[in-house]
C-alpha atoms as a PDB file:
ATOM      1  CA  UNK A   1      87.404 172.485  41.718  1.00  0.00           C
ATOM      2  CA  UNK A   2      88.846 174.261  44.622  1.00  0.00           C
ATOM      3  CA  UNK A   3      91.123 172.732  47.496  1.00  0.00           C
ATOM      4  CA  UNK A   4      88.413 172.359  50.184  1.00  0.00           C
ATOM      5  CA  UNK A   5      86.542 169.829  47.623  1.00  0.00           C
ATOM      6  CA  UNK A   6      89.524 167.673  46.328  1.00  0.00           C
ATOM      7  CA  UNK A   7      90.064 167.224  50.545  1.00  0.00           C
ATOM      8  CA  UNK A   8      86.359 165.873  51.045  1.00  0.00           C
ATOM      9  CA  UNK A   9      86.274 163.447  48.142  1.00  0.00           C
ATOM     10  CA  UNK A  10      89.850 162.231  49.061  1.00  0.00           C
ATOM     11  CA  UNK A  11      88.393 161.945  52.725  1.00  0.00           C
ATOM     12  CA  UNK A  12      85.028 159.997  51.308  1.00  0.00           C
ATOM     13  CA  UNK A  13      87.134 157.943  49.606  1.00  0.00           C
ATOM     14  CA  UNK A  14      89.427 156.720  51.687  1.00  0.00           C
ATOM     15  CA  UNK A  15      86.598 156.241  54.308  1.00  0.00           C
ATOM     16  CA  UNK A  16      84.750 153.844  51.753  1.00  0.00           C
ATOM     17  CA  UNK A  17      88.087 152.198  51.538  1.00  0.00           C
ATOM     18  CA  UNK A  18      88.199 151.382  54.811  1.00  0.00           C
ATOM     19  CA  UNK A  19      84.965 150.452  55.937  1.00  0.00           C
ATOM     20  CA  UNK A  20      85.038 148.105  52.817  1.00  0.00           C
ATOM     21  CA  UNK A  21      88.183 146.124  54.263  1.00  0.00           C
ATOM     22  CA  UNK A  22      86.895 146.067  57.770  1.00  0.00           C
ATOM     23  CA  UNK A  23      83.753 144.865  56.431  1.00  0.00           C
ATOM     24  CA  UNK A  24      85.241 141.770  54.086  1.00  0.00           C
ATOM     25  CA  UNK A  25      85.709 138.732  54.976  1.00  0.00           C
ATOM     26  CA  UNK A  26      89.093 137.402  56.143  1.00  0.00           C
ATOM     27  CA  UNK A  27      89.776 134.359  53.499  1.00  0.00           C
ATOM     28  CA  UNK A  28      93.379 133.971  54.355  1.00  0.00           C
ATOM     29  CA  UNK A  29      95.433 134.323  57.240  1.00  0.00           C
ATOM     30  CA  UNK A  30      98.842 131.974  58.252  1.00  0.00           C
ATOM     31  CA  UNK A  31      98.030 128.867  59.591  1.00  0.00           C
ATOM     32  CA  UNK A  32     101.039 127.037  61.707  1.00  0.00           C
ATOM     33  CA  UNK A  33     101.625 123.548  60.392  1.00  0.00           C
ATOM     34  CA  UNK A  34     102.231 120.047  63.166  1.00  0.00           C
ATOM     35  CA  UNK A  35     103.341 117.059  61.769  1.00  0.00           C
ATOM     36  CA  UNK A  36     101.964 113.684  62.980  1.00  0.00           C
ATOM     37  CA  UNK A  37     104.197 110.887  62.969  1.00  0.00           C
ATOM     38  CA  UNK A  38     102.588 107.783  63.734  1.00  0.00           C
ATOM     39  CA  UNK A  39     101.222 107.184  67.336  1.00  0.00           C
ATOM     40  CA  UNK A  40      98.533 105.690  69.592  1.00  0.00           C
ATOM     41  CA  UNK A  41      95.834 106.815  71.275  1.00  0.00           C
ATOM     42  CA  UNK A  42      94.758 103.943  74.302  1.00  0.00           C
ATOM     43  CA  UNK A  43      91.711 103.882  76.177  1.00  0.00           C
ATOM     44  CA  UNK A  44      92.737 102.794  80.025  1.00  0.00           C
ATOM     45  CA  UNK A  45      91.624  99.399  80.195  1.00  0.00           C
ATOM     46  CA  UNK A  46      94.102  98.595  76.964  1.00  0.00           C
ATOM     47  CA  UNK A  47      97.010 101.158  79.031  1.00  0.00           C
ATOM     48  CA  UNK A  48      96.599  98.300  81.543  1.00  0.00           C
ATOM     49  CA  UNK A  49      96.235  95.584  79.327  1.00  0.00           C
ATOM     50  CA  UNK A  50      99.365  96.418  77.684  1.00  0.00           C
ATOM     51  CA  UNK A  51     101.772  97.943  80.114  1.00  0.00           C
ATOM     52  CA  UNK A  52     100.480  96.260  83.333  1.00  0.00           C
ATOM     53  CA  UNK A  53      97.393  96.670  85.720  1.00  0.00           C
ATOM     54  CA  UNK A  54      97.061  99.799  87.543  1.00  0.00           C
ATOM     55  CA  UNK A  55      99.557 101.484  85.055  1.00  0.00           C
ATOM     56  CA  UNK A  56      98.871 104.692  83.539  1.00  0.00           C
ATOM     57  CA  UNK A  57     100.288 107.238  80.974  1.00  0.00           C
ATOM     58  CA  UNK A  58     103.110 108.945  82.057  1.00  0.00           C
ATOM     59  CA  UNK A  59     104.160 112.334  80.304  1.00  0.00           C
ATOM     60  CA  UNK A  60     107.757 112.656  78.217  1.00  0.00           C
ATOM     61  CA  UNK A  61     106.897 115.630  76.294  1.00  0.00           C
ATOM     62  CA  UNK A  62     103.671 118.036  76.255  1.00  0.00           C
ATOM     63  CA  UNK A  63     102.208 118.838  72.762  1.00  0.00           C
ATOM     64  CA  UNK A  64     100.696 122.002  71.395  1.00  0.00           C
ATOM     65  CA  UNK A  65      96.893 121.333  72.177  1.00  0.00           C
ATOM     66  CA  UNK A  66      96.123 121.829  75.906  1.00  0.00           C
ATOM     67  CA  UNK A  67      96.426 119.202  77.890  1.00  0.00           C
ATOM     68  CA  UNK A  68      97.949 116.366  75.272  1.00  0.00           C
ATOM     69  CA  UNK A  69     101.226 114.736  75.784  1.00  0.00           C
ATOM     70  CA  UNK A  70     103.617 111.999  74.127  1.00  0.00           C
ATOM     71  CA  UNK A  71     104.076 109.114  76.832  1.00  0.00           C
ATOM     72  CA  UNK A  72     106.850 107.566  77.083  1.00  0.00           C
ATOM     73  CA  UNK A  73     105.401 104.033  76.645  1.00  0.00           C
ATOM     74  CA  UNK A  74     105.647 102.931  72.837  1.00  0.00           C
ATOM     75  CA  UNK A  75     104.189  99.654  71.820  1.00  0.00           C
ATOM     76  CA  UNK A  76     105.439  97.612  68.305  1.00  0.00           C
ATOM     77  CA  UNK A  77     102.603  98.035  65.942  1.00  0.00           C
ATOM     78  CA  UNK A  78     102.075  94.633  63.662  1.00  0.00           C
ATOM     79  CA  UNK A  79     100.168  93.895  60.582  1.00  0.00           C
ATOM     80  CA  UNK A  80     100.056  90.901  57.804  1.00  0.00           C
ATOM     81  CA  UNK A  81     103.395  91.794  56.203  1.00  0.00           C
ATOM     82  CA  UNK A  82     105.439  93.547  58.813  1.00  0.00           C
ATOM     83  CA  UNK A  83     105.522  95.771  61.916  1.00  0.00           C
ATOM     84  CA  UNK A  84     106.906  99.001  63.241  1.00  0.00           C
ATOM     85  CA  UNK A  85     108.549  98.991  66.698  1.00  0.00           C
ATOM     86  CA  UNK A  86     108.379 101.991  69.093  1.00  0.00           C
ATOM     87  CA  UNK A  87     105.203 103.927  68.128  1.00  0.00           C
ATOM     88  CA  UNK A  88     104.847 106.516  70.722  1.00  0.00           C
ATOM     89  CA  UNK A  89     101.451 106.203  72.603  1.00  0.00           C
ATOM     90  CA  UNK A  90      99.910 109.786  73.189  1.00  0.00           C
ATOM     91  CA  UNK A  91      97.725 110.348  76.421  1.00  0.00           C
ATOM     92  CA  UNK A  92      96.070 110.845  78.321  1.00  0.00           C
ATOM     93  CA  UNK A  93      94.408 107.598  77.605  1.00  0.00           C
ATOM     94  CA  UNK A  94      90.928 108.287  75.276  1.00  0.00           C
ATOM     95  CA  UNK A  95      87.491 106.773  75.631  1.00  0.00           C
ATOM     96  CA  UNK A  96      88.973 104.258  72.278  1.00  0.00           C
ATOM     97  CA  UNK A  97      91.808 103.301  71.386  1.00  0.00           C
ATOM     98  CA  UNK A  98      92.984 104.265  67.764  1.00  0.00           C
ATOM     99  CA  UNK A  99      96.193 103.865  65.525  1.00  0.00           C
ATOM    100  CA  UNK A 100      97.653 106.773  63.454  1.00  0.00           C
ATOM    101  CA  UNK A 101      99.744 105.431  60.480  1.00  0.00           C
ATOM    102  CA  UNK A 102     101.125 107.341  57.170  1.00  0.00           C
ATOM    103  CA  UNK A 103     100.304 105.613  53.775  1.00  0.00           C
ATOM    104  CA  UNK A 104     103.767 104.520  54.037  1.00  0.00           C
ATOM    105  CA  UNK A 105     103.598 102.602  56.898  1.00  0.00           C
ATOM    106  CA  UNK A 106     100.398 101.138  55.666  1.00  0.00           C
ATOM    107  CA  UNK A 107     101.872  99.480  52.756  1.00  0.00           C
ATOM    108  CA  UNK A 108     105.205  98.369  55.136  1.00  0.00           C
ATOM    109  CA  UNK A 109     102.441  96.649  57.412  1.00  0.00           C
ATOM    110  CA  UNK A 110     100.463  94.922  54.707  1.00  0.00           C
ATOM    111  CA  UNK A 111      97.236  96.844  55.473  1.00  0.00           C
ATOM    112  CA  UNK A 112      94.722  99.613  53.646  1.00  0.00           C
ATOM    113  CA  UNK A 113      93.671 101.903  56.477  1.00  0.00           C
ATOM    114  CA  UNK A 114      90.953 104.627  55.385  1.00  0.00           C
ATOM    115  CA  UNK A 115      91.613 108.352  55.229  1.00  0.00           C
ATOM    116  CA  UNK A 116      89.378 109.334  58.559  1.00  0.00           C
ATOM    117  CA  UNK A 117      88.278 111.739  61.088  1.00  0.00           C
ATOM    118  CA  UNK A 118      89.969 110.602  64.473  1.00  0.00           C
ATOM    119  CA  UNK A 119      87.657 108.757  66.703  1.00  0.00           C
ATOM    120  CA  UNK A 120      85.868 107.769  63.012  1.00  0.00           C
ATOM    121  CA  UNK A 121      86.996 104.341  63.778  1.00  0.00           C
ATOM    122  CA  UNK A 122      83.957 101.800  62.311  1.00  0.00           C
ATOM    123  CA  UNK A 123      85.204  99.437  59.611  1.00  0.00           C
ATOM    124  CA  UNK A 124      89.004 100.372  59.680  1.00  0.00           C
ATOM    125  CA  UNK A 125      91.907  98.385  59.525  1.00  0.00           C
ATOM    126  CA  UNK A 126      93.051  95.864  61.844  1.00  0.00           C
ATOM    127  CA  UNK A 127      96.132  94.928  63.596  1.00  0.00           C
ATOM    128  CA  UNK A 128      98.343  93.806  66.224  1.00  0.00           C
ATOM    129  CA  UNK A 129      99.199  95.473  69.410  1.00  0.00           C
ATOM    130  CA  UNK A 130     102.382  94.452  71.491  1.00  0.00           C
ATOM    131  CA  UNK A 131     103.320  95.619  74.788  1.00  0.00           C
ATOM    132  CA  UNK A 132     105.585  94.841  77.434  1.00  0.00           C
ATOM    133  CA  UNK A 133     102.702  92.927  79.571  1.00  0.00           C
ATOM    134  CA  UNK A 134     100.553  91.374  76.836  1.00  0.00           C
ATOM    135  CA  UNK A 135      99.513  91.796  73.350  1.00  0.00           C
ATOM    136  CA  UNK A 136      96.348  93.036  71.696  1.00  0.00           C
ATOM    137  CA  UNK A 137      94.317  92.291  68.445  1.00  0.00           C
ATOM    138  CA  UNK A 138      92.006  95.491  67.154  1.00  0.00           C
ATOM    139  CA  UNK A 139      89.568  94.148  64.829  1.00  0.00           C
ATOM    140  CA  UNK A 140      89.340  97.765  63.458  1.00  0.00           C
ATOM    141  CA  UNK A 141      90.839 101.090  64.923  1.00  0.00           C
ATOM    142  CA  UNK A 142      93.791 101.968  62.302  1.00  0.00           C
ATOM    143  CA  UNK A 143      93.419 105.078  59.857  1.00  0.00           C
ATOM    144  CA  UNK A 144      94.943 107.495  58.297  1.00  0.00           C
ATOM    145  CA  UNK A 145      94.116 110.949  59.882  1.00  0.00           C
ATOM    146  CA  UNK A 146      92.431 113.600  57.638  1.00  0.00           C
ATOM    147  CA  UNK A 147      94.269 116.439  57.465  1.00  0.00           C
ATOM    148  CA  UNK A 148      92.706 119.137  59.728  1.00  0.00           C
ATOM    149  CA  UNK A 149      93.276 122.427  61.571  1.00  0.00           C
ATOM    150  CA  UNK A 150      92.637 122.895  65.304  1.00  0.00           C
ATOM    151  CA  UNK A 151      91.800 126.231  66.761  1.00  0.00           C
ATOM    152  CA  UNK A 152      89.992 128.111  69.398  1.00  0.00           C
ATOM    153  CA  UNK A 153      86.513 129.709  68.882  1.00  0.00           C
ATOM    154  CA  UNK A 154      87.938 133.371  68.747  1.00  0.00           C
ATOM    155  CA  UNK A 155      90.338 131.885  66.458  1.00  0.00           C
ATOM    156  CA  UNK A 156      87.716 130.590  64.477  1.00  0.00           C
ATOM    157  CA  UNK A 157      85.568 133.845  64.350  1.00  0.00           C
ATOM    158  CA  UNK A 158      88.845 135.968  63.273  1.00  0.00           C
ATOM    159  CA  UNK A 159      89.810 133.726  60.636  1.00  0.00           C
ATOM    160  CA  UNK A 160      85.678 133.730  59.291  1.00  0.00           C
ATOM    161  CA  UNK A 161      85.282 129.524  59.437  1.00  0.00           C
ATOM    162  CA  UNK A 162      83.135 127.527  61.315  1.00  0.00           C
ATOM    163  CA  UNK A 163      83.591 124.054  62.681  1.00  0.00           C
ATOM    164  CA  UNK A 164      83.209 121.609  60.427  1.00  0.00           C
ATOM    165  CA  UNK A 165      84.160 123.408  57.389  1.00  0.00           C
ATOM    166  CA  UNK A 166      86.739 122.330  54.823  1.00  0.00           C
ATOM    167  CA  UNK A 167      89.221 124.931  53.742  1.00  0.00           C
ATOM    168  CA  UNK A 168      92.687 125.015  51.558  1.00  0.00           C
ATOM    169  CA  UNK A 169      95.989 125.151  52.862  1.00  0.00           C
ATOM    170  CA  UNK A 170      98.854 126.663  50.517  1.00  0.00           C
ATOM    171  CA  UNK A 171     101.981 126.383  51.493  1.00  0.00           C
ATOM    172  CA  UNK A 172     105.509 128.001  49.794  1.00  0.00           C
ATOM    173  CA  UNK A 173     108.795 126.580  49.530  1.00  0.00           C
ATOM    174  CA  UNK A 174     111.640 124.505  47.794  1.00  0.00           C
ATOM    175  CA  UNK A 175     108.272 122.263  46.523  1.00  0.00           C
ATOM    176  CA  UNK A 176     105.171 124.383  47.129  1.00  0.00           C
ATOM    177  CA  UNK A 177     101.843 122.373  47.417  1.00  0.00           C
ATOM    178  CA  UNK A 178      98.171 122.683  48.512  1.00  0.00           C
ATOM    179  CA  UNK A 179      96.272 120.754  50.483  1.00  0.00           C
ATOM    180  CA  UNK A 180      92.575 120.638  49.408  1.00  0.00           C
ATOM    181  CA  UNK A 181      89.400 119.302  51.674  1.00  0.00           C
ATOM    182  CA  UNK A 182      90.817 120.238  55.144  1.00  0.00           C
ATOM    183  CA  UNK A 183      88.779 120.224  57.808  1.00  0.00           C
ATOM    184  CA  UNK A 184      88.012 122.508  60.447  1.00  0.00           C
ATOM    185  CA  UNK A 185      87.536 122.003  64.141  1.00  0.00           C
ATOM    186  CA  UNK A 186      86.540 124.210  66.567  1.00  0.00           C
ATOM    187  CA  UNK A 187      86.659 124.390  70.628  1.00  0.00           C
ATOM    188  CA  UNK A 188      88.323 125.685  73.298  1.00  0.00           C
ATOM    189  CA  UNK A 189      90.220 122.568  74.122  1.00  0.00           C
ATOM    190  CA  UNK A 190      92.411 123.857  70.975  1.00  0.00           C
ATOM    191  CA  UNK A 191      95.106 126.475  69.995  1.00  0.00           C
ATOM    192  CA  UNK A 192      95.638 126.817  66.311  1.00  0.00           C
ATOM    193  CA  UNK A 193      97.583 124.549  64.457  1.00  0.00           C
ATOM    194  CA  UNK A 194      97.405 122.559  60.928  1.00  0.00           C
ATOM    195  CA  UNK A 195      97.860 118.558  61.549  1.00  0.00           C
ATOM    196  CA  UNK A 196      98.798 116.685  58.741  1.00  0.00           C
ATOM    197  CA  UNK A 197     100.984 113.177  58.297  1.00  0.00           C
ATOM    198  CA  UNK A 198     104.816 112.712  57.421  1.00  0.00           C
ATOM    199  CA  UNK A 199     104.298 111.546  53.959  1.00  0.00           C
ATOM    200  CA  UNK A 200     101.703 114.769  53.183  1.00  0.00           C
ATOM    201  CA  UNK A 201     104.456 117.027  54.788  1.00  0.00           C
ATOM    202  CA  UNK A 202     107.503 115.383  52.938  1.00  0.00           C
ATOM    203  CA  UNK A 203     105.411 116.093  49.509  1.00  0.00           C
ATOM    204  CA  UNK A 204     105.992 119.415  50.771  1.00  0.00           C
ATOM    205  CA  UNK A 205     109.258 119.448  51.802  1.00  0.00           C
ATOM    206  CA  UNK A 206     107.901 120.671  55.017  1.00  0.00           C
ATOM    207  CA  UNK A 207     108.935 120.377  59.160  1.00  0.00           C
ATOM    208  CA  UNK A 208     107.212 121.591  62.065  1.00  0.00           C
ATOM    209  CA  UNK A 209     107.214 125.119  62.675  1.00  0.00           C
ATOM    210  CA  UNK A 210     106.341 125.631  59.038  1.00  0.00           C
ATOM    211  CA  UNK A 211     103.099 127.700  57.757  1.00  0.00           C
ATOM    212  CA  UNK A 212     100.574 127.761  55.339  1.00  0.00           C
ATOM    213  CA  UNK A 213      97.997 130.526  54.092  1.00  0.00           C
ATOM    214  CA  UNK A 214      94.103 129.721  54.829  1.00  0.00           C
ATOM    215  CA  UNK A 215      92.210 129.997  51.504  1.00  0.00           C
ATOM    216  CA  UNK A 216      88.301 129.646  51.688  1.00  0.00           C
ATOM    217  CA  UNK A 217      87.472 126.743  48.987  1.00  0.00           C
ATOM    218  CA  UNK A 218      85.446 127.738  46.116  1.00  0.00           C
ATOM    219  CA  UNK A 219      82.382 125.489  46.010  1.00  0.00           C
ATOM    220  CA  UNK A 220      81.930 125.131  42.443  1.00  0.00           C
ATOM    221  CA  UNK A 221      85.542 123.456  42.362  1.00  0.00           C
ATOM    222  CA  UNK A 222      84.030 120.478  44.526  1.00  0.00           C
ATOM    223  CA  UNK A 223      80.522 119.750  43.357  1.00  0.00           C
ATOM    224  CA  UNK A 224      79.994 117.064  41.635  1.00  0.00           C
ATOM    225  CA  UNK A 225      76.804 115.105  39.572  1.00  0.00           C
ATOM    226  CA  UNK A 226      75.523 113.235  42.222  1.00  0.00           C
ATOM    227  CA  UNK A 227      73.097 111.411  39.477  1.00  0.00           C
ATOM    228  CA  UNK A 228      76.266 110.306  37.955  1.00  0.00           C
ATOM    229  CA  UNK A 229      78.565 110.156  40.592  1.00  0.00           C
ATOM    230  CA  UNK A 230      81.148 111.653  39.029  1.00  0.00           C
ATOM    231  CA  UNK A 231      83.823 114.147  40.080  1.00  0.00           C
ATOM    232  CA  UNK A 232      84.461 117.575  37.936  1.00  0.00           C
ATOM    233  CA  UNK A 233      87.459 116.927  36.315  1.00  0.00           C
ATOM    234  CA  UNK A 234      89.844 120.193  35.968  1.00  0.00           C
ATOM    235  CA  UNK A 235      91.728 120.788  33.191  1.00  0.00           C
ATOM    236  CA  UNK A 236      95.418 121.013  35.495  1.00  0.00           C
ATOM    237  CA  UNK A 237      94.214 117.608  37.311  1.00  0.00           C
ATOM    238  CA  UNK A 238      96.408 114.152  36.114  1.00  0.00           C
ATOM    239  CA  UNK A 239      94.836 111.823  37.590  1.00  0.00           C
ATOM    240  CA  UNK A 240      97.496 108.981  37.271  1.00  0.00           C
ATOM    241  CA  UNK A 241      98.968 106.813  39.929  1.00  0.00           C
ATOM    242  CA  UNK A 242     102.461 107.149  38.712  1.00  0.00           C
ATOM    243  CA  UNK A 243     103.093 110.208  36.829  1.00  0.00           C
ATOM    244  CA  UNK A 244     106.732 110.321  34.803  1.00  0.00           C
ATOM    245  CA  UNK A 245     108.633 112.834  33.210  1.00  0.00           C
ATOM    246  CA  UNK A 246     107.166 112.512  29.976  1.00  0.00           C
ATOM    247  CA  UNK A 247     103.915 113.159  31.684  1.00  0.00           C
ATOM    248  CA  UNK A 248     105.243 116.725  32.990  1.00  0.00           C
ATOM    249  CA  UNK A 249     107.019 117.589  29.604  1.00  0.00           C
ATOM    250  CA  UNK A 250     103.207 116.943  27.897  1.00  0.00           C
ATOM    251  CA  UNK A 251     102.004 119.189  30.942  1.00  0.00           C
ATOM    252  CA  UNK A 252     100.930 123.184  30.113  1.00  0.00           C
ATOM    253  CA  UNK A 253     100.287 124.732  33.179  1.00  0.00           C
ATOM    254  CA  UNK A 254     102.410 125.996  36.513  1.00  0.00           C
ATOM    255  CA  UNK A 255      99.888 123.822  38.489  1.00  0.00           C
ATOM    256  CA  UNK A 256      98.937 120.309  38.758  1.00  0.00           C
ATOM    257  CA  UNK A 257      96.357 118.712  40.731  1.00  0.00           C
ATOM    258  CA  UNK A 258      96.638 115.155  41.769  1.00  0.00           C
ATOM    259  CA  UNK A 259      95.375 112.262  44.009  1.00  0.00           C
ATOM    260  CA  UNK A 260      96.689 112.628  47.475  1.00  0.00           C
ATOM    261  CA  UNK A 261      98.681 108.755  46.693  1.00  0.00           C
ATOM    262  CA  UNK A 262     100.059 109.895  43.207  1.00  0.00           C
ATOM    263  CA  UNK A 263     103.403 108.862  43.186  1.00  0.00           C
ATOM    264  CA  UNK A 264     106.075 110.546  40.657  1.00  0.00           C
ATOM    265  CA  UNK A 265     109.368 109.139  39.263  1.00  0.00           C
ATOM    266  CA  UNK A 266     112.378 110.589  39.940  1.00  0.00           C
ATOM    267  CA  UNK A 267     113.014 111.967  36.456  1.00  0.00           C
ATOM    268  CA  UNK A 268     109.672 113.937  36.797  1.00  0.00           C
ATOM    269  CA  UNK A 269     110.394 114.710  40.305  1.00  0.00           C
ATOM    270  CA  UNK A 270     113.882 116.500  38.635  1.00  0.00           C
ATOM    271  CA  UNK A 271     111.258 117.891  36.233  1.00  0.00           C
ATOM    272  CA  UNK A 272     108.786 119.357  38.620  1.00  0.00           C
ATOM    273  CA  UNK A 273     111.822 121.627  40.098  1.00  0.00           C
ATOM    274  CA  UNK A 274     113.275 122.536  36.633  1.00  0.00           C
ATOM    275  CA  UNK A 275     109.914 123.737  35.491  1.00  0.00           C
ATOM    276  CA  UNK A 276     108.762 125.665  38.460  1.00  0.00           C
ATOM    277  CA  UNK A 277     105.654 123.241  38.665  1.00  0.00           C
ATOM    278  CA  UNK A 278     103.839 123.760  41.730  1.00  0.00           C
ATOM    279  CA  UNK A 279     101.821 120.373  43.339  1.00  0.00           C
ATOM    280  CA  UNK A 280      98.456 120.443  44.889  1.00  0.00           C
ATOM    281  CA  UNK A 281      96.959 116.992  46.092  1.00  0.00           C
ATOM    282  CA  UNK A 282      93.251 116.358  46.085  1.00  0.00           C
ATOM    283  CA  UNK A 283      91.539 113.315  48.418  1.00  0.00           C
ATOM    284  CA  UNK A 284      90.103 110.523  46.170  1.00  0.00           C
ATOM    285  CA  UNK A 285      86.689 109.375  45.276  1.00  0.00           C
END
């Protein structure tokens, strides 16, 4: 085979290499992470309910999605078996007014929020809200926000998702851990950015500013019987709400799937590092 032909099939195949990659799909691409302490979002008539009529939201500190700001009016949050003081309300004020917490504050306020889509208010938790001018009871209105990614249309089209679509997040680190079921939204209100709570980032070890690496979810992984109504089971997933050392020791794998409220001891915390176990946490039912 003389020069001339070795050059053409080198050429042909490196052409078929590229068209291939600009053809394929982008699965993964680095997503910026937010992290959402808890907060309030007020519809006007409760701004001047609470704060005094005629007042409205003023601005302490813009956010990263166009247009949204933390206020610098806070209001004490209260529940059956405690409260938190000086939860930052976030403007401007919303067509309903909704409350933000962490599982962790849930349990410190006595009450069982559901994991929700903001604005997916019906049938949530209740509780008390207390302002300088007045005080407010919300029958329903508190969740726990689903984890979620913001981002633009042309955002959306480069990275190959649609709104509405769940996708993986994986992120690296001291502790690396995925987070499974997150959802998509698209418009042009948004820039990109991951949202997820303070206790999903500290099972992470993670701050603001951090990333984590898109991952298209494979569909087989979350079918389930619907006849039966009951979830495929994994072989890595312990699905315990307290897992312990001994737990980890009995454990053969790198990677463990768990409930998203899985709690671990501190001896099988100490493990998890020792053995280079990563954590990935699954939403239940």
């Amino acid at each position: 085979m003389n020069q001339q032909a070795i050059e053409q099939i080198v050429n042909e195949v490196i052409a078929e290499l590229l068209h291939t990659k600009q053809e394929a799909p982008i699965t993964q691409y680095d997503i910026p992470i937010g992290i959402s302490a808890r907060h309030i979002h007020l519809k006007q008539e409760h701004v001047e309910h609470l704060f005094g009529k005629g007042e409205q939201l003023t601005a302490k500190k813009m956010l990263s999605q166009p247009g949204q700001f933390a206020a610098n009016e806070t209001l004490m949050v209260v529940g059956p078996k405690g409260s938190i003081s000086n939860v930052r309300v976030l403007g401007p004020a919303r067509s309903l007014t909704q409350v933000e917490v962490s599982h962790t504050d849930a349990i410190a306020l006595g009450i069982q929020p559901p994991i929700r889509e903001s604005g997916n208010i019906a049938g949530s938790a209740s509780c008390t809200l207390v302002g300088p001018k007045g005080s407010l009871y919300l029958h329903e209105g508190v969740i726990i926000a689903q984890a979620h990614i913001h981002m633009s249309p042309e955002e959306a089209s480069g990275l190959n998702v649609f709104d509405g679509e769940y996708v993986s997040i994986k992120t690296q680190g001291i502790r690396p851990v995925t987070f499974h079921h997150v959802k998509v939204r698209v418009s042009e209100r948004y820039r990109l950015e991951m949202h997820i709570d303070t206790d999903e980032a500290n099972a992470g070890f993670l701050k603001s500013g951090a990333t984590g690496t898109l991952v298209k979810e494979n569909k087989e992984e979350l079918t389930y019987n619907s006849s039966q109504k009951t979830t495929i089971v994994q072989a890595n997933e312990i699905n315990e709400r307290i897992i312990t050392e001994k737990d980890l020791l009995a454990f053969q794998g790198q990677t463990i799937i768990v409930p998203r409220f899985t709690r671990f001891t501190a001896l099988a915390m100490d493990a998890v590092v020792t053995l280079g176990i990563t954590i990935e946490y699954k939403d239940e039912g």
